[in-house]
Protein backbone atom coordinates (compact mmCIF):
# COMPACT_ATOMS: atom_id res chain seq x y z
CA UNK A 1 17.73 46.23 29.10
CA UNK A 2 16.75 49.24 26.50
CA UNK A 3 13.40 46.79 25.94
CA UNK A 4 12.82 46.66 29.54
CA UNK A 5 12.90 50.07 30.09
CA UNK A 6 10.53 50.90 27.14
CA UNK A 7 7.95 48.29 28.72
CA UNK A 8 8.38 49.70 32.21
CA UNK A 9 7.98 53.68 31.33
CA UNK A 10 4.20 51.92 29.46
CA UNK A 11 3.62 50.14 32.77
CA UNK A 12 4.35 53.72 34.87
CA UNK A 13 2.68 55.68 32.56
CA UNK A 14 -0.81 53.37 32.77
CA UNK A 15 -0.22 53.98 36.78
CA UNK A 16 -0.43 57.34 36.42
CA UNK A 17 -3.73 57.23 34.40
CA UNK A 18 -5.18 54.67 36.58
CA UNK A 19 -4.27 56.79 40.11
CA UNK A 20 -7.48 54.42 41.87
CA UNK A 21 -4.11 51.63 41.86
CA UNK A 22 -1.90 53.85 43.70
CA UNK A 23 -4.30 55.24 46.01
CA UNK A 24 -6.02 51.53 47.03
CA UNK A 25 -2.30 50.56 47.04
CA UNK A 26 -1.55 53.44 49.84
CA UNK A 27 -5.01 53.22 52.13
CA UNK A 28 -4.37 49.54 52.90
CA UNK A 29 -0.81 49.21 54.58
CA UNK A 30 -1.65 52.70 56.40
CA UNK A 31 -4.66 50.63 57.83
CA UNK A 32 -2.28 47.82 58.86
CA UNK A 33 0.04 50.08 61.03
CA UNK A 34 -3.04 52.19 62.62
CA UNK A 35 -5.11 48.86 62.68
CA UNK A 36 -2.09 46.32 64.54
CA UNK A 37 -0.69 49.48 66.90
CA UNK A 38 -3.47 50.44 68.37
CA UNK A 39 -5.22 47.38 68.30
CA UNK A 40 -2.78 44.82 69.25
CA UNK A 41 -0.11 47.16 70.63
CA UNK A 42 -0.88 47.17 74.43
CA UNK A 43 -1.41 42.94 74.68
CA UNK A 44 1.96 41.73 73.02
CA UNK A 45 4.66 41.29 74.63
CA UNK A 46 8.22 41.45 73.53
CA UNK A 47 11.51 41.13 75.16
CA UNK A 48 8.68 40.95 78.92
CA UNK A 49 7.56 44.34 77.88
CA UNK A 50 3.92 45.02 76.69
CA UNK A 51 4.97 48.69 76.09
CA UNK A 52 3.32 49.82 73.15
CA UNK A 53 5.68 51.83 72.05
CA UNK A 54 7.99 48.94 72.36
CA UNK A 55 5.54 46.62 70.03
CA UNK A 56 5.61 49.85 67.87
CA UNK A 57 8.98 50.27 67.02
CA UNK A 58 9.23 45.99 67.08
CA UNK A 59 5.79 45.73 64.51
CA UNK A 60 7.17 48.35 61.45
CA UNK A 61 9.77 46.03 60.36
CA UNK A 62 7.11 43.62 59.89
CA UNK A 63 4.48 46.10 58.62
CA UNK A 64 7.55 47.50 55.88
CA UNK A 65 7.87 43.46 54.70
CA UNK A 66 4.23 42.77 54.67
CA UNK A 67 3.96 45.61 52.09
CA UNK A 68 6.02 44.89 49.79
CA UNK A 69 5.19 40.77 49.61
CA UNK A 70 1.14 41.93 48.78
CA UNK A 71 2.50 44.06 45.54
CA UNK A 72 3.38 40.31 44.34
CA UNK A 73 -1.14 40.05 44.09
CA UNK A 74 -1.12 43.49 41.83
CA UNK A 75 1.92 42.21 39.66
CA UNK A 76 0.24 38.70 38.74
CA UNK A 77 -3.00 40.71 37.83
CA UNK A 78 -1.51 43.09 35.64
CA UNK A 79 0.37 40.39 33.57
CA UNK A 80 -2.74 38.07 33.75
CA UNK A 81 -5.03 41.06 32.57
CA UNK A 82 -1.92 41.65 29.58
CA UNK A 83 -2.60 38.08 28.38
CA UNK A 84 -6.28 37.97 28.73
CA UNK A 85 -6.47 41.59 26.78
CA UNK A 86 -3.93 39.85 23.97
CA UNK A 87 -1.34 42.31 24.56
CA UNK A 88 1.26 39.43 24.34
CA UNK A 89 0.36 38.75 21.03
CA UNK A 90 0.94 42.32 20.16
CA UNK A 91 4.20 42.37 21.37
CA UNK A 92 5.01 39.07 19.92
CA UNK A 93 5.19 40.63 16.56
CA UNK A 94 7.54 43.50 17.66
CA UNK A 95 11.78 42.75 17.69
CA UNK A 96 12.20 43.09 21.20
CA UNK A 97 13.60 40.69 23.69
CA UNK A 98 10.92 38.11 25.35
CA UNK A 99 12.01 38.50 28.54
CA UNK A 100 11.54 42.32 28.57
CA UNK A 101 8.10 42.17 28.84
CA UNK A 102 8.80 41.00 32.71
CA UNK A 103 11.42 42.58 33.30
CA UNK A 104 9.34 46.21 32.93
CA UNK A 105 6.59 44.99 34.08
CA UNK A 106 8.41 44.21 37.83
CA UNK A 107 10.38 46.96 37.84
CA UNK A 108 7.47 49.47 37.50
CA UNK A 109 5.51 47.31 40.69
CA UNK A 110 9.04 47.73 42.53
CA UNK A 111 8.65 51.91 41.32
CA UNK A 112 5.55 51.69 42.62
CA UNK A 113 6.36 49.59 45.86
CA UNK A 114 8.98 52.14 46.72
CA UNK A 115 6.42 55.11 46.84
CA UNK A 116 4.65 53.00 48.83
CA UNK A 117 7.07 52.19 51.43
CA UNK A 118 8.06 56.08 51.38
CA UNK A 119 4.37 56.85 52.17
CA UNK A 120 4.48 54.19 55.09
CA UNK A 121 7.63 55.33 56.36
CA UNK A 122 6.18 59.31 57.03
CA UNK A 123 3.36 57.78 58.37
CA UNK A 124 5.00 55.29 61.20
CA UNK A 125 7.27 58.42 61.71
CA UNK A 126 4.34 60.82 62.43
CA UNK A 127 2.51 57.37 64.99
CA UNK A 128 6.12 57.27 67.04
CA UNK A 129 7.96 54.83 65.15
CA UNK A 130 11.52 55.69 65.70
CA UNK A 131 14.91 54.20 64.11
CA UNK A 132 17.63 53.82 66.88
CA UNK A 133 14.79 53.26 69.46
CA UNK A 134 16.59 49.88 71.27
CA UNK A 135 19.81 50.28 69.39
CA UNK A 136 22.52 52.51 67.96
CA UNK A 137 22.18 52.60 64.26
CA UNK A 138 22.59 55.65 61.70
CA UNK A 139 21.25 56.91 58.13
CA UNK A 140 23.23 54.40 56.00
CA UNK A 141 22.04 50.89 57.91
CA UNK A 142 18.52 52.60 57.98
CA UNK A 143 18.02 53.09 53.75
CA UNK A 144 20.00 49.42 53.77
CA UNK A 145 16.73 48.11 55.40
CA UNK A 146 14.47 49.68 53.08
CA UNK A 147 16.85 48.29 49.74
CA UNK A 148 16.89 44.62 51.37
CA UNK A 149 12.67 45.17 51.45
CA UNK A 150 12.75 46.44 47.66
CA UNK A 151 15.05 43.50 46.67
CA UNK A 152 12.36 41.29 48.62
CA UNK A 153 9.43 42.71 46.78
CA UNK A 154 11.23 42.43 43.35
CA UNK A 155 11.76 39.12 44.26
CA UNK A 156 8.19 38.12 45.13
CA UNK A 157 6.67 39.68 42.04
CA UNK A 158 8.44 37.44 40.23
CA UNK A 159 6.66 35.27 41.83
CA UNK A 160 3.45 36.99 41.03
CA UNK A 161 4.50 36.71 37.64
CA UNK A 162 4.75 33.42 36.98
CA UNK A 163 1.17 33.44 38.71
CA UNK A 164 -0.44 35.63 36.28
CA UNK A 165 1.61 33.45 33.39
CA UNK A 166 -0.42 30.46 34.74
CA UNK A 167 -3.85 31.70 34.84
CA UNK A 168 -6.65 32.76 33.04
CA UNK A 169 -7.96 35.51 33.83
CA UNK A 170 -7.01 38.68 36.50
CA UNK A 171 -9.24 37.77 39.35
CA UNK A 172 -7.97 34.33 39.66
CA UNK A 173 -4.43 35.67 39.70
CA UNK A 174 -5.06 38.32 42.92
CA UNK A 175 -6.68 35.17 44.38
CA UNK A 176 -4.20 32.84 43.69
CA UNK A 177 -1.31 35.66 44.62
CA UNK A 178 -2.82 35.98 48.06
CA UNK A 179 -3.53 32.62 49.19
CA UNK A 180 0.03 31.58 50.01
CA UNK A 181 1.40 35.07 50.70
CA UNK A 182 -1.10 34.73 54.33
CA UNK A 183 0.87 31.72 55.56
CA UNK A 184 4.29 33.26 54.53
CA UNK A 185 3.34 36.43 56.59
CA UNK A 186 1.65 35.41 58.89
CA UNK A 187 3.83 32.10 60.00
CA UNK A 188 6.99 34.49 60.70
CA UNK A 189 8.50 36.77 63.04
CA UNK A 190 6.25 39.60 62.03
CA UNK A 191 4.16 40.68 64.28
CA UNK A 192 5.01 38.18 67.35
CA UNK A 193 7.77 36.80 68.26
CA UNK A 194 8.54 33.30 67.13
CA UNK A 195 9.62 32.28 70.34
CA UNK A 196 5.64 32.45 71.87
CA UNK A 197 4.97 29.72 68.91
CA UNK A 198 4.27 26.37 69.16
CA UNK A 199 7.84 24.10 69.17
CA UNK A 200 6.93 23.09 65.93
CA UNK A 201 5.96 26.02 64.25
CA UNK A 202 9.24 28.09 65.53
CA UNK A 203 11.16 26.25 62.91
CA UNK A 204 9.01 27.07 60.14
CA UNK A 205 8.70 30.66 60.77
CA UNK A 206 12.42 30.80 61.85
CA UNK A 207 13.63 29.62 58.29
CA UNK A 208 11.03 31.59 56.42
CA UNK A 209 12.83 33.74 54.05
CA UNK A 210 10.40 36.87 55.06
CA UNK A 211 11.29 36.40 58.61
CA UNK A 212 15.18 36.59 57.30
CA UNK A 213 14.29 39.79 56.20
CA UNK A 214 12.10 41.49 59.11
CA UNK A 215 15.07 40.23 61.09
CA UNK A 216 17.64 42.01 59.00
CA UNK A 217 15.59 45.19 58.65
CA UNK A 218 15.17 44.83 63.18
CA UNK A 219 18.89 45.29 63.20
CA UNK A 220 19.78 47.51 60.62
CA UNK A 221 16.84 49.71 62.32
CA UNK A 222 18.27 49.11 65.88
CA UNK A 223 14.61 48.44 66.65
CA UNK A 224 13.43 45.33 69.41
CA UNK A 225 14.47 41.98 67.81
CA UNK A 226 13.07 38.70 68.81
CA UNK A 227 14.41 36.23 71.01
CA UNK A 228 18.16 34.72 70.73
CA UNK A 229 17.62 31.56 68.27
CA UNK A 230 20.20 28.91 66.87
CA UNK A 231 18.67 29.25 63.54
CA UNK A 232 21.34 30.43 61.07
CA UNK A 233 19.04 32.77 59.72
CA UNK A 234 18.37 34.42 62.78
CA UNK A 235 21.73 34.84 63.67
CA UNK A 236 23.19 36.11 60.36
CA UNK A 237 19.76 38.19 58.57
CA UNK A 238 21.29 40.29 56.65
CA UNK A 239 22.90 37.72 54.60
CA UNK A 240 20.05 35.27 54.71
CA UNK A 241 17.59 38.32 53.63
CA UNK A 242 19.88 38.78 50.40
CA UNK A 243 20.29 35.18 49.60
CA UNK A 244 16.90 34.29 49.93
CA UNK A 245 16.21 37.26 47.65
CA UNK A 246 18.57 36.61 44.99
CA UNK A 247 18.10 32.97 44.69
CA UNK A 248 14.59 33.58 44.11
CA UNK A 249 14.84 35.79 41.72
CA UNK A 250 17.06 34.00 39.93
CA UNK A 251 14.42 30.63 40.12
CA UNK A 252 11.35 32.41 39.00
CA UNK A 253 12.50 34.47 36.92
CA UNK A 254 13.87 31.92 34.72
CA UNK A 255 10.75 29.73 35.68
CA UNK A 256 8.38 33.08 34.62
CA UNK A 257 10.55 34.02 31.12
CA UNK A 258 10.19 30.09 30.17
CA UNK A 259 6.40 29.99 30.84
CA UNK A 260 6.15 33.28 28.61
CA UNK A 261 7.79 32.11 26.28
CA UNK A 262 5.74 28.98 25.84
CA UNK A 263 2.42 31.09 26.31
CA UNK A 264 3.60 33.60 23.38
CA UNK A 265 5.09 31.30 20.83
């Protein structure tokens, strides 16, 4: 853990001395909220209602989720760039644990994710978003939905890490860390409600662990859910958000640590 730390304060540190990362990392899920609110906000319809303020207060969950999956892109590059650079090999001939190197380098994208997500919070505050806007809820179930979305990005840049382990260089890693995350966003309860899908694609997005969580993060917000479903992840989010999370954490980080330590030894 000591070794982790160490590699995460050198990870925050190069943030800080690189602020381009953190402001690019900012501009783009700001554009997302302004972009699908105003844009989209008076044609969808949720629950019968094509409110806007109802698609509002029903899009942030998504928006929140979406965030914190695309920091999975930015963690693949960095370790990518690490390799390319031969940092590895510098740290190779230090007596620290293998698996450090990871471990800091995720938990300085999940620092960074959570200034992030405290950025886009203000910001959906200041457009109308509102916790409590369909349903009761209070402060505790509200920072509950923001910990289940920083579990789900630490568990995605795992993810990205064991994409930047199996590249060669940086760009190919932000490429390959976006292709699939489109698909996973996209095909989920997101931004529409699964319902409106195609009877074979409401399975699909139903299941998808990033719809678990945009569900759980609906009710612990007491924002507009989607439509009654018999999928057991629909009915019991919470629980499927923190499963999903965990159990991928625990497969790619074991997958990511083993690849390292084939790629350093």
């Amino acid at each position: 853990m000591n070794d982790s730390l160490v590699i995460a304060k050198r990870n925050l540190i190069r943030m800080t001395r690189i602020p381009e990362m953190i402001l690019f990392g900012l501009i783009q899920p700001v554009m997302f909220v302004i972009l699908f609110t105003y844009v989209f906000g008076g044609s969808m319809s949720i629950g019968g209602s094509t409110d806007p303020d109802v698609y509002k207060n029903f899009l942030m969950a998504g928006i929140f989720a979406q965030t914190v999956t695309f920091a999975t892109a930015g963690a693949g590059a960095g370790i990518a760039d690490d390799m390319h650079k031969g940092l590895i090999d510098r740290f190779r001939s230090l007596p620290m644990a293998r698996g450090a190197v990871l471990t800091g380098r995720t938990l300085a994208d999940l620092v960074q994710t959570a200034l992030t997500l405290l950025v886009l919070a203000i910001v959906a505050l200041i457009i109308g978003w509102r916790p409590g806007y369909a349903e009761p809820t209070n402060f505790g179930r509200v920072m509950a939905g923001f910990g289940l979305l920083l579990l789900l990005g630490y568990a995605f840049t795992w993810i990205g890490a064991l994409i930047g382990l199996s590249v060669r260089t940086p760009e190919a890693a932000t490429s390959g860390g976006l292709i699939w995350l489109f698909p996973v966003t996209f095909i989920s309860n997101a931004f529409v409600d699964s319902s409106q899908m195609p009877s074979w694609l409401q399975p699909i997005a139903e299941w998808n662990p990033f719809s678990a969580t945009v569900q759980a993060c609906r009710t612990l917000f007491g924002d507009p859910g989607v439509s009654p479903s018999d999928a057991w992840p629909m009915q019991y989010p919470v629980w499927a958000s923190l499963i999903y999370s965990v159990l991928i954490v625990a497969i790619f980080r074991t997958l990511s640590v083993r690849k390292y330590r084939r790629a350093d030894g």
